[in-house]
Protein backbone atom coordinates (compact mmCIF):
# COMPACT_ATOMS: atom_id res chain seq x y z
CA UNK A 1 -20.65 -6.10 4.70
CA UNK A 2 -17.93 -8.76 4.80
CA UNK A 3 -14.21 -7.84 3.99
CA UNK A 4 -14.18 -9.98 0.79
CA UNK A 5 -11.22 -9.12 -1.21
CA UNK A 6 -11.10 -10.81 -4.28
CA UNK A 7 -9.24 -7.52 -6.12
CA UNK A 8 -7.95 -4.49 -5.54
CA UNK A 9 -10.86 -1.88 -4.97
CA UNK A 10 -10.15 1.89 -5.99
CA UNK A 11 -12.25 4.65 -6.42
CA UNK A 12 -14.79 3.17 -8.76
CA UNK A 13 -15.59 -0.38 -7.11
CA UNK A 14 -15.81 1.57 -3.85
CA UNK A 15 -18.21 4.55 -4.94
CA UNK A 16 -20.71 1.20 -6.58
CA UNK A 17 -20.17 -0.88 -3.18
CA UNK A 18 -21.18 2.29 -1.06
CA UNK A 19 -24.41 2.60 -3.52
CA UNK A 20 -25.77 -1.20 -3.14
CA UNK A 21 -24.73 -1.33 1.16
CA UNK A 22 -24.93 2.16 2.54
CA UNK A 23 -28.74 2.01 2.65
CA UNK A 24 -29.02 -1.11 4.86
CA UNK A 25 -25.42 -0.80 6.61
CA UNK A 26 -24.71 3.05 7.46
CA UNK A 27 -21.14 1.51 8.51
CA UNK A 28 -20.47 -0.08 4.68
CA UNK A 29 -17.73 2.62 4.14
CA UNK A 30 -15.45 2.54 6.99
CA UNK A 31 -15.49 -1.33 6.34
CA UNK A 32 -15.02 -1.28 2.69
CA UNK A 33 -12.03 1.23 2.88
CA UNK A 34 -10.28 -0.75 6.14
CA UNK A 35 -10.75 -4.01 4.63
CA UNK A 36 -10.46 -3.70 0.60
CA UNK A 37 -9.42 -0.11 -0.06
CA UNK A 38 -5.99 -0.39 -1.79
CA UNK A 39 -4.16 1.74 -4.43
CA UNK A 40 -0.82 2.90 -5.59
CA UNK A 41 0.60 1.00 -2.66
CA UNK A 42 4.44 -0.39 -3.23
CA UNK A 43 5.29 -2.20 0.26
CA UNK A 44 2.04 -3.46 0.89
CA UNK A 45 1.89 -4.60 -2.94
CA UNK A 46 4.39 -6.62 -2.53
CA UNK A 47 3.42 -8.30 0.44
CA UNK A 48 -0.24 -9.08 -0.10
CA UNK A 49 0.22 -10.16 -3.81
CA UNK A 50 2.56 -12.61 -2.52
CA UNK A 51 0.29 -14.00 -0.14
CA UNK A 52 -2.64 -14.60 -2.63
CA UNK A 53 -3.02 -18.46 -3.44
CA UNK A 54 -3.04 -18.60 -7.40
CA UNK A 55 -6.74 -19.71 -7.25
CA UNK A 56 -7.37 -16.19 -6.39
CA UNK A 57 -6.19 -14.08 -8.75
CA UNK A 58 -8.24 -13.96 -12.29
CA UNK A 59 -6.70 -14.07 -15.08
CA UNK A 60 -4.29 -11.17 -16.18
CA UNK A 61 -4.29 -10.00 -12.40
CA UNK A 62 -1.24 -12.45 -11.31
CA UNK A 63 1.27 -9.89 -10.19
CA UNK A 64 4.73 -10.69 -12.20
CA UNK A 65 6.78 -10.24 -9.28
CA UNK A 66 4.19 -13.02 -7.08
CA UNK A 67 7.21 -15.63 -6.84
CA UNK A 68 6.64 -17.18 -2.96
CA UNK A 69 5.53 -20.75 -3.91
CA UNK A 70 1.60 -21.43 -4.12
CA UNK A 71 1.84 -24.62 -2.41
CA UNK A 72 3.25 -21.75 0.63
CA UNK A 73 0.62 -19.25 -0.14
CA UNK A 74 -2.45 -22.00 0.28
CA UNK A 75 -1.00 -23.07 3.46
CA UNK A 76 -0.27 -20.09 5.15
CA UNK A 77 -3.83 -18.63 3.72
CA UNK A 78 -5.34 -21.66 5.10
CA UNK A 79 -3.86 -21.98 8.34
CA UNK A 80 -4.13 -17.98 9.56
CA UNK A 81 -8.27 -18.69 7.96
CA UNK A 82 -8.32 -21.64 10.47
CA UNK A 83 -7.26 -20.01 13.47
CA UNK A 84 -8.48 -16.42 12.80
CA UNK A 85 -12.27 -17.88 11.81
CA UNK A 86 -11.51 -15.94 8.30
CA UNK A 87 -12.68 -16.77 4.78
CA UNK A 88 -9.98 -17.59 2.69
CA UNK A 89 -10.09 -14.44 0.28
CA UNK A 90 -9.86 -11.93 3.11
CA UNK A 91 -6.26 -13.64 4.65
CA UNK A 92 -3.93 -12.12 2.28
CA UNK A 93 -5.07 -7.99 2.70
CA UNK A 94 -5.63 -8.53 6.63
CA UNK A 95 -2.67 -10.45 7.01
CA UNK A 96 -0.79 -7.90 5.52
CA UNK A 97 -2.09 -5.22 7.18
CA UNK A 98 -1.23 -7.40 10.80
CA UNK A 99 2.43 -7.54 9.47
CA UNK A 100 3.11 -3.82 7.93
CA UNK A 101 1.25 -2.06 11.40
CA UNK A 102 4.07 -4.57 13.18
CA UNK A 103 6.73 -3.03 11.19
CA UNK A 104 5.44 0.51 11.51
CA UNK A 105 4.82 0.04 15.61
CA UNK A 106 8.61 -0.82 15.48
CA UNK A 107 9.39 2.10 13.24
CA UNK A 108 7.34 4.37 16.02
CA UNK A 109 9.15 2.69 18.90
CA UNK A 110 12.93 3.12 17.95
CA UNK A 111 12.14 7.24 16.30
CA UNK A 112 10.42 8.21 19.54
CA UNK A 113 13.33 6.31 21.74
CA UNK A 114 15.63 8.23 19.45
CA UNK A 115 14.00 11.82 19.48
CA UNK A 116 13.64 11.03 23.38
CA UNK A 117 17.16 11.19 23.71
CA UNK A 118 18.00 14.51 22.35
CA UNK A 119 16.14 17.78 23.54
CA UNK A 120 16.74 19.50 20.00
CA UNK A 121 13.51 20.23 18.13
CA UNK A 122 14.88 19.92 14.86
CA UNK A 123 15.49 15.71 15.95
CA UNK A 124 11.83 15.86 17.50
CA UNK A 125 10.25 17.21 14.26
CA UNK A 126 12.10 14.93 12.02
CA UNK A 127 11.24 12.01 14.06
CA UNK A 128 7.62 13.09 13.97
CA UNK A 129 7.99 13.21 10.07
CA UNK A 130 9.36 10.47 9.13
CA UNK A 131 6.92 8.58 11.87
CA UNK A 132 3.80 10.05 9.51
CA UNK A 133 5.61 9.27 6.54
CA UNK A 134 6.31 5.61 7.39
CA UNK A 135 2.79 5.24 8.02
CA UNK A 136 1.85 6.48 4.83
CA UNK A 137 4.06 4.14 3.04
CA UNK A 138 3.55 0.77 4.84
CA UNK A 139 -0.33 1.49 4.30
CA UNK A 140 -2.34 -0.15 1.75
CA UNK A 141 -3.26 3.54 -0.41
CA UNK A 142 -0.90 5.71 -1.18
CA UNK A 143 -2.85 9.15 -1.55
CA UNK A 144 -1.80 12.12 -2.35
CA UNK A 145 -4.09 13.72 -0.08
CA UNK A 146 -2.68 11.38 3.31
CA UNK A 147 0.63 12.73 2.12
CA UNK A 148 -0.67 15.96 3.57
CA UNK A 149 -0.27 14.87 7.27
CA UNK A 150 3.87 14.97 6.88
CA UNK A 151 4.05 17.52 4.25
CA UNK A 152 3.92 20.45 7.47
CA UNK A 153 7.35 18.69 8.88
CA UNK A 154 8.63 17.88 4.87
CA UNK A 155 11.81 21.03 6.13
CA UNK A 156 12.81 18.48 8.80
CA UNK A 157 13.45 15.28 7.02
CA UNK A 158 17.07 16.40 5.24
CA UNK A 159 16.53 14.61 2.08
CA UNK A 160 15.98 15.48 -1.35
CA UNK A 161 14.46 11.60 -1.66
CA UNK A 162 11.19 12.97 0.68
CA UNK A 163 10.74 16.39 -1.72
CA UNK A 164 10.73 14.44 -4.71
CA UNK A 165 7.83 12.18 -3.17
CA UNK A 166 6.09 14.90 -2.90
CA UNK A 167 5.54 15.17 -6.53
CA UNK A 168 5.83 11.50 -7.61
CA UNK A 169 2.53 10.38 -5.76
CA UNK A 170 0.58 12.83 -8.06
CA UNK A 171 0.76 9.41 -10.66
CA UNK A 172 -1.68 7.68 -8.43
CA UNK A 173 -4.04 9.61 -10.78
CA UNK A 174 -2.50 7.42 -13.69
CA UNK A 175 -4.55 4.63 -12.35
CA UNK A 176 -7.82 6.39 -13.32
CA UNK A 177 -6.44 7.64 -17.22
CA UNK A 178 -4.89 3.48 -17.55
CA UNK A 179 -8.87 2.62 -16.13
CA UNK A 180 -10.65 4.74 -18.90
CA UNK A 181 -8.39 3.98 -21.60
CA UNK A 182 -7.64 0.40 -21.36
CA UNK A 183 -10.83 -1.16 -19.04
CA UNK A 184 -10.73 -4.35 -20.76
CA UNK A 185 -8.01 -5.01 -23.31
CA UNK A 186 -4.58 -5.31 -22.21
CA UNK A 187 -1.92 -2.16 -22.18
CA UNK A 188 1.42 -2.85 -24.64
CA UNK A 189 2.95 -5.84 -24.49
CA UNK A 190 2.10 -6.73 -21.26
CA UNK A 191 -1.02 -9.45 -20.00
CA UNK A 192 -2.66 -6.29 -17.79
CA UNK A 193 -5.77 -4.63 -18.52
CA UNK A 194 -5.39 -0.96 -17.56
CA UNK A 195 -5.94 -0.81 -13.83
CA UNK A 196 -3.40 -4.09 -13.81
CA UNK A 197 -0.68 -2.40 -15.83
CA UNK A 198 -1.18 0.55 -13.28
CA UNK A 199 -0.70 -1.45 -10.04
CA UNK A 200 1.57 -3.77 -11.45
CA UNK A 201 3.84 -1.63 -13.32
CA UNK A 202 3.95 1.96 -12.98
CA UNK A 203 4.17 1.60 -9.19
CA UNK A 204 7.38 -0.20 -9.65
CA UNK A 205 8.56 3.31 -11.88
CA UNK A 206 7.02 5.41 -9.14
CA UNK A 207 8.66 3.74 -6.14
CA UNK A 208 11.68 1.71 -7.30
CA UNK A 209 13.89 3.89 -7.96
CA UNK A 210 12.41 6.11 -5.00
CA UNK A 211 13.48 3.95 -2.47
CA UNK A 212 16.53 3.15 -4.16
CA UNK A 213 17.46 6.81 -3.65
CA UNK A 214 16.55 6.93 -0.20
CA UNK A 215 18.60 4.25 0.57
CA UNK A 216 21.67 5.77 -1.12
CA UNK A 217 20.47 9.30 0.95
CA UNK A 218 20.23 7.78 4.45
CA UNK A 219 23.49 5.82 3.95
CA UNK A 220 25.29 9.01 2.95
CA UNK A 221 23.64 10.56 6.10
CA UNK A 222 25.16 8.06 8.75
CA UNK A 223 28.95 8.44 6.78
């Protein structure tokens, strides 16, 4: 089973792929959900819709806020397919994944240098937290039920911005109601079919503001 990714797979698309593959290839699933499996992500949204060349994307599945030139996307797509020995349509999700497990190995790096340097448990713990939460939200699915891994150490972070998380990523079931209702016309006023409108516009309610209010929490922290 090849990582093709010409769309973002959820639930559905992965339950039919497992059907046709699992027969023939017993390891269809681990591939399907390392190499397509993507939902209610914000971070890696961003990243991997502005790395898909135009060509790409079907109509009404052009992210609004994909704004990096396409002339860029097509040659960065076509250079890392080059060298990697890639197709084309699996660049942009691996790609991505290469640069947000960069980001988080840094974010790993400078919490454990930090907890290292303190013997109080309370640092260690919250270090450990927010090491599991990073990971959660530089990945490509943002499930409730991952969230579970930091939600033991949730005491230890000292913001109000990681308890209301806690309840905000119960709208990644949204994405099935906007799938069920709207599967082929478009949602509003907007060019997105219902599993578009989800990953394209509620995220940005879910995790906008969110991260706007951590920002204002960790900068009132170190004041």
């Amino acid at each position: 089973m090849s990582c093709e990714h010409s769309h973002r797979l959820d639930a559905v698309v992965f339950a039919r792929l497992l059907d046709e593959s699992v027969s023939t290839d017993p390891s269809a699933g681990v591939t399907a959900f390392l190499c397509r499996w993507e939902m209610n992500d914000f971070i890696f949204l961003l990243l991997v819709e502005n790395l898909k060349p135009a060509e790409q994307g079907r109509a009404g599945d052009v992210a609004w806020f994909s704004i990096l030139p396409d002339s860029l996307r097509t040659h960065v797509v076509s250079r890392v397919s080059s060298i990697g020995g890639m197709t084309p349509a699996d660049v942009p999700f691996l790609l991505t994944r290469c640069v947000t497990a960069t980001v988080f190995i840094g974010l790993a790096a400078f919490l454990a240098s930090r907890a290292a340097k303190t013997s109080d448990s309370r640092t260690w713990c919250r270090s450990a937290f927010l090491t599991l939460a990073w990971f959660w939200l530089l990945g490509p699915t943002q499930n409730p039920w991952y969230w579970t891994w930091a939600l033991p150490l949730l005491p230890f972070a000292r913001s109000r911005a990681w308890l209301l998380m806690s309840g905000l990523l119960f709208l990644y079931y949204l994405r099935f109601w906007f799938r069920y209702n709207w599967p082929e016309s478009t949602v509003w006023f907007t060019p997105y079919v219902g599993h578009a409108f989800f990953d394209f516009v509620v995220t940005w309610i879910e995790f906008a503001p969110w991260f706007v209010w951590l920002l204002v929490c960790s900068r009132n922290q170190t004041s």
